[in-house]
PDB file of N, CA and C in Angstrom:
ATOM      1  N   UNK A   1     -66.384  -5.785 -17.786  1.00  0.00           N
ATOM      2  CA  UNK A   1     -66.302  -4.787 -16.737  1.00  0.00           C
ATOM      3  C   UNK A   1     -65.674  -5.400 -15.494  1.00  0.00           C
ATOM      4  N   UNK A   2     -64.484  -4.554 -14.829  1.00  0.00           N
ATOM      5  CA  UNK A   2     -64.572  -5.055 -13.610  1.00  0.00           C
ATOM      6  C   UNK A   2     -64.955  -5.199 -12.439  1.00  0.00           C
ATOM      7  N   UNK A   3     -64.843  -6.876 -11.664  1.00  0.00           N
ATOM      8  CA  UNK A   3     -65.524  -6.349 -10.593  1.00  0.00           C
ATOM      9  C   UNK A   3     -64.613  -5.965  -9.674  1.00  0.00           C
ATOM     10  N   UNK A   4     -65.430  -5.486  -8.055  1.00  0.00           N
ATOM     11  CA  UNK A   4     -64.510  -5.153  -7.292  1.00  0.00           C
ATOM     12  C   UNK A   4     -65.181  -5.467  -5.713  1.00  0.00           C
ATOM     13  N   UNK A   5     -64.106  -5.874  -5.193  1.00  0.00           N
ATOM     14  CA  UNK A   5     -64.890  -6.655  -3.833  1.00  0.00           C
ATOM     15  C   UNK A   5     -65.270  -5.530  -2.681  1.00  0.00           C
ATOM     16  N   UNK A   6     -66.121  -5.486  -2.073  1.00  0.00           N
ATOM     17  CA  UNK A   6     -65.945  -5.099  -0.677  1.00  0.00           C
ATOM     18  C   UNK A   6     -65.195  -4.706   0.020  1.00  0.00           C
ATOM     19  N   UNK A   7     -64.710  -3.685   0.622  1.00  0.00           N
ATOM     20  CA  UNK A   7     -63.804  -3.181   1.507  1.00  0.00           C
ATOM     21  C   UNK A   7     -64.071  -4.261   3.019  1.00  0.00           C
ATOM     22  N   UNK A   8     -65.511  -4.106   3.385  1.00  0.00           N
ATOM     23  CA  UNK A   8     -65.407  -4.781   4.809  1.00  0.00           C
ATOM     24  C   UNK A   8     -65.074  -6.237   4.268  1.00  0.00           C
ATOM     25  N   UNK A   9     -65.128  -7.388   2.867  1.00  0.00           N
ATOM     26  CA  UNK A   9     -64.665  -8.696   3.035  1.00  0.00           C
ATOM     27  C   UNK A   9     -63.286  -8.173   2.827  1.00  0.00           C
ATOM     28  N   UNK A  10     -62.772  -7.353   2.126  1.00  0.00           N
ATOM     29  CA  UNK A  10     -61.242  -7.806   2.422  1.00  0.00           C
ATOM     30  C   UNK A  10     -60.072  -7.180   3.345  1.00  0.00           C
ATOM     31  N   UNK A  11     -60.908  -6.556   4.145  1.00  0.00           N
ATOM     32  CA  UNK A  11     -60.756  -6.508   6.157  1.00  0.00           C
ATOM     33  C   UNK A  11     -60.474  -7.794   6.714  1.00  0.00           C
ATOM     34  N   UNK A  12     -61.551  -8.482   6.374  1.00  0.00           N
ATOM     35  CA  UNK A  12     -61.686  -9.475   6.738  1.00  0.00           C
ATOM     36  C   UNK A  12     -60.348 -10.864   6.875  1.00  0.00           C
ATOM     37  N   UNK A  13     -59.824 -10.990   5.606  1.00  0.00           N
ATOM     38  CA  UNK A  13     -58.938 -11.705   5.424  1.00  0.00           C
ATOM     39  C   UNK A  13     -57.832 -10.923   5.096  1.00  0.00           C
ATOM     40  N   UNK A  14     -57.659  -9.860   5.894  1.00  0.00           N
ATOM     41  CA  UNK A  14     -56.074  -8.838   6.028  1.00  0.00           C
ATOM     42  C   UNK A  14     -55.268  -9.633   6.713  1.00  0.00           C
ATOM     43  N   UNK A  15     -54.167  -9.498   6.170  1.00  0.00           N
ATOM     44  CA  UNK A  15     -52.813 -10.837   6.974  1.00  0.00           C
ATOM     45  C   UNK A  15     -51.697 -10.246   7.272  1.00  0.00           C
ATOM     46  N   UNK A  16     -51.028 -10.119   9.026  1.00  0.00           N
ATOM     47  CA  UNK A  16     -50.431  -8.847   8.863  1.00  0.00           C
ATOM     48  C   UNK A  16     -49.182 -10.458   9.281  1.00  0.00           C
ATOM     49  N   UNK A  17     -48.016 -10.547   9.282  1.00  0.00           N
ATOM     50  CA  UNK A  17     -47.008 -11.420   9.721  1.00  0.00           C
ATOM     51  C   UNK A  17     -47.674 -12.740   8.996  1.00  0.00           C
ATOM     52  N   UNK A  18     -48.300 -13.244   7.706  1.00  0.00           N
ATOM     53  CA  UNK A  18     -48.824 -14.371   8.507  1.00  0.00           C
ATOM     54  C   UNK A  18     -50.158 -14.897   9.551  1.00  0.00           C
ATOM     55  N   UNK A  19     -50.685 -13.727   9.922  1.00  0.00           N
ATOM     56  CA  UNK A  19     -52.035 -13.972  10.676  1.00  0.00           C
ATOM     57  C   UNK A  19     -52.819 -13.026  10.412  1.00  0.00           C
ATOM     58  N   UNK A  20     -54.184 -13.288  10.895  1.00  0.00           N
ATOM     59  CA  UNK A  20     -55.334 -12.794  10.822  1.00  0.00           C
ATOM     60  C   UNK A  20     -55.043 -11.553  12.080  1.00  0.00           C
ATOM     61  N   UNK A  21     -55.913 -10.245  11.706  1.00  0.00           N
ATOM     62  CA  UNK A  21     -55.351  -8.735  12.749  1.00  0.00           C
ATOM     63  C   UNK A  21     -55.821  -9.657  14.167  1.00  0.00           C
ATOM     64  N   UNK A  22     -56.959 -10.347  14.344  1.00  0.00           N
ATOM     65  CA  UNK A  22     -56.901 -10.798  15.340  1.00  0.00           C
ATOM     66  C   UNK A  22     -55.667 -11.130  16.323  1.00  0.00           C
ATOM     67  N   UNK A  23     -55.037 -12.062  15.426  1.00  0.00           N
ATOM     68  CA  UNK A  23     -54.307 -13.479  15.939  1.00  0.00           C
ATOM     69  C   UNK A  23     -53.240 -12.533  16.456  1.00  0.00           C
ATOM     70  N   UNK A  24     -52.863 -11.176  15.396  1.00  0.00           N
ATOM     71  CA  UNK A  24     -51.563 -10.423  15.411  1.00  0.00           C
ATOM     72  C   UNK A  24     -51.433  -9.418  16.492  1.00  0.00           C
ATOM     73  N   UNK A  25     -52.805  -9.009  16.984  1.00  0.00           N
ATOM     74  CA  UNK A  25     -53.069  -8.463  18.304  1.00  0.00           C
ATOM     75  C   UNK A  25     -52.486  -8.865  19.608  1.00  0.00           C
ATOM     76  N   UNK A  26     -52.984 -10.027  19.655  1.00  0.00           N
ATOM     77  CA  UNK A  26     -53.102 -11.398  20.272  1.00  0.00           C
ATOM     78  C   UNK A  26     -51.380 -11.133  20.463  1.00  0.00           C
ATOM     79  N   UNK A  27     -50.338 -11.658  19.423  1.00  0.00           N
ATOM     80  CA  UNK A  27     -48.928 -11.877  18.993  1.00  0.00           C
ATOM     81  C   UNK A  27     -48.167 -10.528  20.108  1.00  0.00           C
ATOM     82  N   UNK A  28     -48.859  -8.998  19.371  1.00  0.00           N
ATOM     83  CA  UNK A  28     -48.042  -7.982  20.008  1.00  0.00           C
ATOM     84  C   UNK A  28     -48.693  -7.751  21.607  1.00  0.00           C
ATOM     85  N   UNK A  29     -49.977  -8.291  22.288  1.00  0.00           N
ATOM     86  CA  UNK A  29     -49.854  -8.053  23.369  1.00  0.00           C
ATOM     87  C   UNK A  29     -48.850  -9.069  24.173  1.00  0.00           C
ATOM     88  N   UNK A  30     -48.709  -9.924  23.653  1.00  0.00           N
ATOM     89  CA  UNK A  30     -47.905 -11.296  24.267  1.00  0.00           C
ATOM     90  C   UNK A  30     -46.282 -10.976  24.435  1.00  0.00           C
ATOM     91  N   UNK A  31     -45.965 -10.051  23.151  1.00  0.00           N
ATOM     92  CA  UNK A  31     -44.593  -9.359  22.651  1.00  0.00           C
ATOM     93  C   UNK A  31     -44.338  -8.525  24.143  1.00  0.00           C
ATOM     94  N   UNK A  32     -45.213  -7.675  24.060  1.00  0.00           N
ATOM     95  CA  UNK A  32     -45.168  -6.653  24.700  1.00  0.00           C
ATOM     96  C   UNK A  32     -44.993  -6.720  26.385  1.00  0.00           C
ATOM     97  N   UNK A  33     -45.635  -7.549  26.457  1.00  0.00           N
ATOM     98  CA  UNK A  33     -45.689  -8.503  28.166  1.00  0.00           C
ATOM     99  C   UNK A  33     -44.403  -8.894  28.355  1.00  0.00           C
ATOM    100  N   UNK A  34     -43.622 -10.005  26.910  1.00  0.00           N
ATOM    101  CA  UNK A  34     -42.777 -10.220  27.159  1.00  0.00           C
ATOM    102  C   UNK A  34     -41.279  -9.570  27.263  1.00  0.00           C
ATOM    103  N   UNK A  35     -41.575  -8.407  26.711  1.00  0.00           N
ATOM    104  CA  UNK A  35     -40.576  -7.554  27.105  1.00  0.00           C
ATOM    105  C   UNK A  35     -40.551  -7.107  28.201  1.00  0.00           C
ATOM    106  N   UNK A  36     -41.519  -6.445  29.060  1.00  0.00           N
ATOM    107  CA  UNK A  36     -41.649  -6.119  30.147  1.00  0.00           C
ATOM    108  C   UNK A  36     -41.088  -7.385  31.513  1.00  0.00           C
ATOM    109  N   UNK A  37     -41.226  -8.483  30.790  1.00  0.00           N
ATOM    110  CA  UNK A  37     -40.439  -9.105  31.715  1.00  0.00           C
ATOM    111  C   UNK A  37     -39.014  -9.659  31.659  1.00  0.00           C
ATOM    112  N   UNK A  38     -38.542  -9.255  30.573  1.00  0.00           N
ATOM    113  CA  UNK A  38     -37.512  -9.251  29.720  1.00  0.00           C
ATOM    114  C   UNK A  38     -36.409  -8.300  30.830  1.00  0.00           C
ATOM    115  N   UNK A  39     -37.373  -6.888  30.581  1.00  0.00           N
ATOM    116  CA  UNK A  39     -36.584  -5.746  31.126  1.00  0.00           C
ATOM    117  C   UNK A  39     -36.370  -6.218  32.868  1.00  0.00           C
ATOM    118  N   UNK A  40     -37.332  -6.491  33.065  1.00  0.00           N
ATOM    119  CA  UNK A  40     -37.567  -6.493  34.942  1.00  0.00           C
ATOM    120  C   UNK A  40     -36.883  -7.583  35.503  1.00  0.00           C
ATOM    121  N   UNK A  41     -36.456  -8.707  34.648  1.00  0.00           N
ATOM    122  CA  UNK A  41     -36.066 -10.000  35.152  1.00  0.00           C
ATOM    123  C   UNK A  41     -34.322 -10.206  35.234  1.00  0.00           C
ATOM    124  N   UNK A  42     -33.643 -10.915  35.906  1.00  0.00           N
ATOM    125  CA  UNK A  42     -32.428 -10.818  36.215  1.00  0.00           C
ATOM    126  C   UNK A  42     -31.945 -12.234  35.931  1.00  0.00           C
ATOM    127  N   UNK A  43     -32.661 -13.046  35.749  1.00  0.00           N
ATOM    128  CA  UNK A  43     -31.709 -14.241  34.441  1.00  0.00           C
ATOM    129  C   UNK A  43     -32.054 -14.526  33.829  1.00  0.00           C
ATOM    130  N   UNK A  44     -30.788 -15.228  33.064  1.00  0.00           N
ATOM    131  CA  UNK A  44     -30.619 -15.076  31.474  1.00  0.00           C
ATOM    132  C   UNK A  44     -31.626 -16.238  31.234  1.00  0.00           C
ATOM    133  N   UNK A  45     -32.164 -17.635  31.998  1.00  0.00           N
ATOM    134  CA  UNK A  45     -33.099 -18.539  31.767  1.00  0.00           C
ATOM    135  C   UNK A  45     -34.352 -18.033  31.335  1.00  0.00           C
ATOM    136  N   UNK A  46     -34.777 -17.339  32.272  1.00  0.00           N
ATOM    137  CA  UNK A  46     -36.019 -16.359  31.732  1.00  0.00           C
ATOM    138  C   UNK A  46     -36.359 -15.769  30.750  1.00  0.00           C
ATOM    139  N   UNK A  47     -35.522 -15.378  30.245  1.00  0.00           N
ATOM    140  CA  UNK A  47     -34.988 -14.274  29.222  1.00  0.00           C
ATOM    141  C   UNK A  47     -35.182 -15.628  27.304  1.00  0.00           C
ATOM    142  N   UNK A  48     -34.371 -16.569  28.071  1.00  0.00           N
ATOM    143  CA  UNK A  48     -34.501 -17.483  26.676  1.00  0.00           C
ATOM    144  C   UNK A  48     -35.629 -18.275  26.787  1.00  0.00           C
ATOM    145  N   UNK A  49     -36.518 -18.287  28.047  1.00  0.00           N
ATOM    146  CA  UNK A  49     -37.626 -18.833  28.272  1.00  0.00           C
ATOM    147  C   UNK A  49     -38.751 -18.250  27.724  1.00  0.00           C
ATOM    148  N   UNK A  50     -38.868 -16.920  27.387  1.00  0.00           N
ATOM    149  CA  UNK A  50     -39.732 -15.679  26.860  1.00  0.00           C
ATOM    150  C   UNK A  50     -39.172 -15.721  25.698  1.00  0.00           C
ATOM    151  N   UNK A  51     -38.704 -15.684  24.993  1.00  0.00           N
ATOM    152  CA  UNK A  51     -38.159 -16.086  23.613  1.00  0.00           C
ATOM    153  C   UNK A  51     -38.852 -17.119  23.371  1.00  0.00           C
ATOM    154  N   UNK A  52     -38.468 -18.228  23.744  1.00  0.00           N
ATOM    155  CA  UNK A  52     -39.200 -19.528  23.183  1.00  0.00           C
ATOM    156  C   UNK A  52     -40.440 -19.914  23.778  1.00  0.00           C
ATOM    157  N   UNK A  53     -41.133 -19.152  24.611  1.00  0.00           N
ATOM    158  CA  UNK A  53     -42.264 -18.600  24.442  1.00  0.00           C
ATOM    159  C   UNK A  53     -43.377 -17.841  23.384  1.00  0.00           C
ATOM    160  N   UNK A  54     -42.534 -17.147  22.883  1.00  0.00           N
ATOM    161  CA  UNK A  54     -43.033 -16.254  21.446  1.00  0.00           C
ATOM    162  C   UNK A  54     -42.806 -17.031  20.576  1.00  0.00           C
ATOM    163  N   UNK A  55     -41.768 -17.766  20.178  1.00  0.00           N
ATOM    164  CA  UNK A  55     -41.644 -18.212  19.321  1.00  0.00           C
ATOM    165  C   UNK A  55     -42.707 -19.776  19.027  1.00  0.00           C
ATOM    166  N   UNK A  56     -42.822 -20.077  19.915  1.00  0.00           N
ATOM    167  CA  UNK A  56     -44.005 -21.428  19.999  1.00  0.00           C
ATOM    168  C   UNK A  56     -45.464 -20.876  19.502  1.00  0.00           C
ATOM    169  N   UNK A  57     -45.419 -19.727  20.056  1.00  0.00           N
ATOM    170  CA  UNK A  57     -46.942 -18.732  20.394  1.00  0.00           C
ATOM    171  C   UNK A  57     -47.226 -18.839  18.960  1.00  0.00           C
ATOM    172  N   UNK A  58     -46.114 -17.794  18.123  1.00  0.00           N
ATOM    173  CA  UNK A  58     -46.100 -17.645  16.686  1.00  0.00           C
ATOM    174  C   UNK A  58     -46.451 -19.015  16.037  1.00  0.00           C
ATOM    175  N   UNK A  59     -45.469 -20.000  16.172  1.00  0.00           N
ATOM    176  CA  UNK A  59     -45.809 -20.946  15.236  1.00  0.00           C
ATOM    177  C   UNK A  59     -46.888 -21.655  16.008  1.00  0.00           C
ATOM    178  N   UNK A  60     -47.703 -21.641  16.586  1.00  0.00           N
ATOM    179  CA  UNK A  60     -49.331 -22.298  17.240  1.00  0.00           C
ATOM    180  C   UNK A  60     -49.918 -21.159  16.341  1.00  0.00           C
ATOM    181  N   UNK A  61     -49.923 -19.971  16.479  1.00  0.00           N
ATOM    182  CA  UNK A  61     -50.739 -19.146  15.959  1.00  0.00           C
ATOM    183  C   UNK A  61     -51.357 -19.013  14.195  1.00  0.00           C
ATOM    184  N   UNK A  62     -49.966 -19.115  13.796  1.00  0.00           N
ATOM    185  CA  UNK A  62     -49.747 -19.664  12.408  1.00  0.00           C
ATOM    186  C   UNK A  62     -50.723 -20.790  12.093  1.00  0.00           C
ATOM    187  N   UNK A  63     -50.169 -21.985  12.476  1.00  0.00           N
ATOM    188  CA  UNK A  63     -50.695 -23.068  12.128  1.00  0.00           C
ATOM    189  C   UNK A  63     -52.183 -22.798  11.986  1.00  0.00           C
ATOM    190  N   UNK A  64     -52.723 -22.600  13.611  1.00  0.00           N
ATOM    191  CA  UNK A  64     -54.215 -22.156  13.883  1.00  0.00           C
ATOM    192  C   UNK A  64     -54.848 -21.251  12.759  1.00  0.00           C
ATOM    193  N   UNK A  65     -54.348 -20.684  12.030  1.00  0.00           N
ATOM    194  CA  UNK A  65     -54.553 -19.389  10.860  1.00  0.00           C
ATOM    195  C   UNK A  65     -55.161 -20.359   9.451  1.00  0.00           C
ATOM    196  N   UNK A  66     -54.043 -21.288   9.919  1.00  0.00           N
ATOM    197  CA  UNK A  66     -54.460 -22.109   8.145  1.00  0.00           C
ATOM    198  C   UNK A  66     -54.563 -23.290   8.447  1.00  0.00           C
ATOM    199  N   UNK A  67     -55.374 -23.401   9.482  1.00  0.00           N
ATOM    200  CA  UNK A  67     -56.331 -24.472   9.938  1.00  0.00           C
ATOM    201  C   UNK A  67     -57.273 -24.095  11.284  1.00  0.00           C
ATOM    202  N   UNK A  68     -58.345 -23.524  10.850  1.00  0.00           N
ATOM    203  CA  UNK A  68     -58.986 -23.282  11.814  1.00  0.00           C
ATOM    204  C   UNK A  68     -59.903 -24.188  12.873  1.00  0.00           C
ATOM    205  N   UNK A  69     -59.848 -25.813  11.926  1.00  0.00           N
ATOM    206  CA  UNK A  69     -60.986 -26.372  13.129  1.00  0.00           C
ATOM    207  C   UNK A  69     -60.101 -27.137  13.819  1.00  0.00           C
ATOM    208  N   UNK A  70     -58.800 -26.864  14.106  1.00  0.00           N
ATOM    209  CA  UNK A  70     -58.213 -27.267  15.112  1.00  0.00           C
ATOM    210  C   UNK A  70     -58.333 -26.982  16.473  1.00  0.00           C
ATOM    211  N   UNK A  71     -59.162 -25.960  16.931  1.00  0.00           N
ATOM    212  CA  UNK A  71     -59.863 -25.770  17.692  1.00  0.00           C
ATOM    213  C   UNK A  71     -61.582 -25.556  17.992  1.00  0.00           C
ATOM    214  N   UNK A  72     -61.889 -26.264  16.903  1.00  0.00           N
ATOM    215  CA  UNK A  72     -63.452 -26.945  17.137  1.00  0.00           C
ATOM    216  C   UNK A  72     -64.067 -27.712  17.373  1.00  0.00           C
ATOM    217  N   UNK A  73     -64.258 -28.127  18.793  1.00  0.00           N
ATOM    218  CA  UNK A  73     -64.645 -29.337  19.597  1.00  0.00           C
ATOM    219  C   UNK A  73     -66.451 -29.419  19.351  1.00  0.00           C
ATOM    220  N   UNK A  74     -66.998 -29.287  19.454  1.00  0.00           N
ATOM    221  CA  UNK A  74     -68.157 -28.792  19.227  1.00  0.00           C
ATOM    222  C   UNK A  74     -68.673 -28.913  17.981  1.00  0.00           C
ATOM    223  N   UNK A  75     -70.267 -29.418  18.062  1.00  0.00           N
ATOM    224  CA  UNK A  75     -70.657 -29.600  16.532  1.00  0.00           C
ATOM    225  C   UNK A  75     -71.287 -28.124  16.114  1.00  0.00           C
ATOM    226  N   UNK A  76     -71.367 -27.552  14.779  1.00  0.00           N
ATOM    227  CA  UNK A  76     -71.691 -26.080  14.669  1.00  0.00           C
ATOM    228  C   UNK A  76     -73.228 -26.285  14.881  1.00  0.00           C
ATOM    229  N   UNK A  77     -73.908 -26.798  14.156  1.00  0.00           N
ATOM    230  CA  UNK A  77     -75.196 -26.864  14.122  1.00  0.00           C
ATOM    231  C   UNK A  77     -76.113 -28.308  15.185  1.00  0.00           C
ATOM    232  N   UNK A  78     -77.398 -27.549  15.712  1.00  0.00           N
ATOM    233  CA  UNK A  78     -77.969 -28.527  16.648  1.00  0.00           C
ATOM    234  C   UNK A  78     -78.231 -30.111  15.367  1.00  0.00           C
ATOM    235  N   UNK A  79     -78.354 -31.148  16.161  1.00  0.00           N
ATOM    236  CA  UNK A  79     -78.786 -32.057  15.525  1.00  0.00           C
ATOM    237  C   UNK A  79     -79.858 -32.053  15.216  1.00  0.00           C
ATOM    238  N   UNK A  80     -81.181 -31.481  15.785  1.00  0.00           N
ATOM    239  CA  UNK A  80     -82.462 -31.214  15.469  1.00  0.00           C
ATOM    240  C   UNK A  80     -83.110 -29.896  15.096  1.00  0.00           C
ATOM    241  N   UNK A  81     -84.011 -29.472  13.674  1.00  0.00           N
ATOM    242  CA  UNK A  81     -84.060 -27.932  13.923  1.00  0.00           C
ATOM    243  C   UNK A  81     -85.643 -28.379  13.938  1.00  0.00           C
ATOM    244  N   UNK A  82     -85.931 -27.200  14.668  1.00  0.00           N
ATOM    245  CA  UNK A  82     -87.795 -27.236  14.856  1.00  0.00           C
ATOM    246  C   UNK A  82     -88.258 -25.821  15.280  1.00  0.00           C
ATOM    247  N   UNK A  83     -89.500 -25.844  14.656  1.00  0.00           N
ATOM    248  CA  UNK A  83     -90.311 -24.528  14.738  1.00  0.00           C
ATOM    249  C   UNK A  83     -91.538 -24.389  15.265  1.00  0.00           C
ATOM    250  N   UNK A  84     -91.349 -25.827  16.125  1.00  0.00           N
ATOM    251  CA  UNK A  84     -92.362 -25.655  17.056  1.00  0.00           C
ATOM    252  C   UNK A  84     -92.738 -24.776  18.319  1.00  0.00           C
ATOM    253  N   UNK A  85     -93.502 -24.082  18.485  1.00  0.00           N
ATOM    254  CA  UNK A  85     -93.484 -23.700  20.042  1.00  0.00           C
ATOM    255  C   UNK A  85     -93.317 -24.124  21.106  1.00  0.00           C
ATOM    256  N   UNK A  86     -92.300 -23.590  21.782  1.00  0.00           N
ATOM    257  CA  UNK A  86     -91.913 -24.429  22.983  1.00  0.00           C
ATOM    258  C   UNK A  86     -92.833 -24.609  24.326  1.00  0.00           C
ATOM    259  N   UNK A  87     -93.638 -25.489  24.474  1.00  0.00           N
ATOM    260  CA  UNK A  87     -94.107 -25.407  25.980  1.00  0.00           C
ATOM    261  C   UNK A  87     -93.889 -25.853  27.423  1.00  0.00           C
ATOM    262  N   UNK A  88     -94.229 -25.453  28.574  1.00  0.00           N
ATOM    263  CA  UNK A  88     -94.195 -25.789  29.505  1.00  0.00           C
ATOM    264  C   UNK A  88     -94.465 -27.363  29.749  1.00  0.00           C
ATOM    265  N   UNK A  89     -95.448 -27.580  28.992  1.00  0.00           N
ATOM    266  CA  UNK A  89     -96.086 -28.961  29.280  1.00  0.00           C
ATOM    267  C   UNK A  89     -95.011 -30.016  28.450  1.00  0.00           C
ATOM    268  N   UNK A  90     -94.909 -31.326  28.487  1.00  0.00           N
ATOM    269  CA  UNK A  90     -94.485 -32.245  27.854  1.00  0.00           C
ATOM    270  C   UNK A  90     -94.974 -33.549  27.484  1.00  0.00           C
ATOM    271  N   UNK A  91     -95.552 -33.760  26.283  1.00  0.00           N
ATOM    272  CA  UNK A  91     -95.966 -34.587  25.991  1.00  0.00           C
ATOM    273  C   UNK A  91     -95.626 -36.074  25.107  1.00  0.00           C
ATOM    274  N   UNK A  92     -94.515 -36.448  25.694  1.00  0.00           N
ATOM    275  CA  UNK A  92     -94.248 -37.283  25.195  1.00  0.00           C
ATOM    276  C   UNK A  92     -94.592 -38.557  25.242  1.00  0.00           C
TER     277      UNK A  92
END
């Protein structure tokens, strides 16, 4: 019989360009900015400066996609777990 996965897990790992809907959000508000200054701006430096702007963005974004603990400084879990009650007092 077959199986069949979850609609919300494979939401989850939807890949629209290459990235996660997050990342691609992320991509078209950045797009979108950069047109707006695209349109409003009067040299051509700018213009190839916003280009290679996006284009860095994209390939950081990418990378970040299929390697995510490249931005995990931080350990996930405490070094100590306890179920003690916490008190005011300290008795060490």
């Amino acid at each position: 019989m077959k199986r069949f996965e979850v609609y919300k897990n494979i939401r989850k790992r939807a890949m629209i360009f290459g990235l996660p809907v997050s990342l691609f959000a992320l991509m078209m508000i950045a797009i979108i900015a950069s047109l707006l200054v695209i349109i409003f701006s009067f040299s051509f430096g700018i213009i190839i400066g916003v280009l290679a702007f996006n284009a860095a963005l994209y390939i950081a974004l990418t990378r970040f996609a299929h390697n995510p603990q490249l931005l995990q400084f931080a350990k996930v879990f405490p070094k100590n777990i306890s179920n003690k009650k916490s008190s005011s007092l300290n008795y060490e």
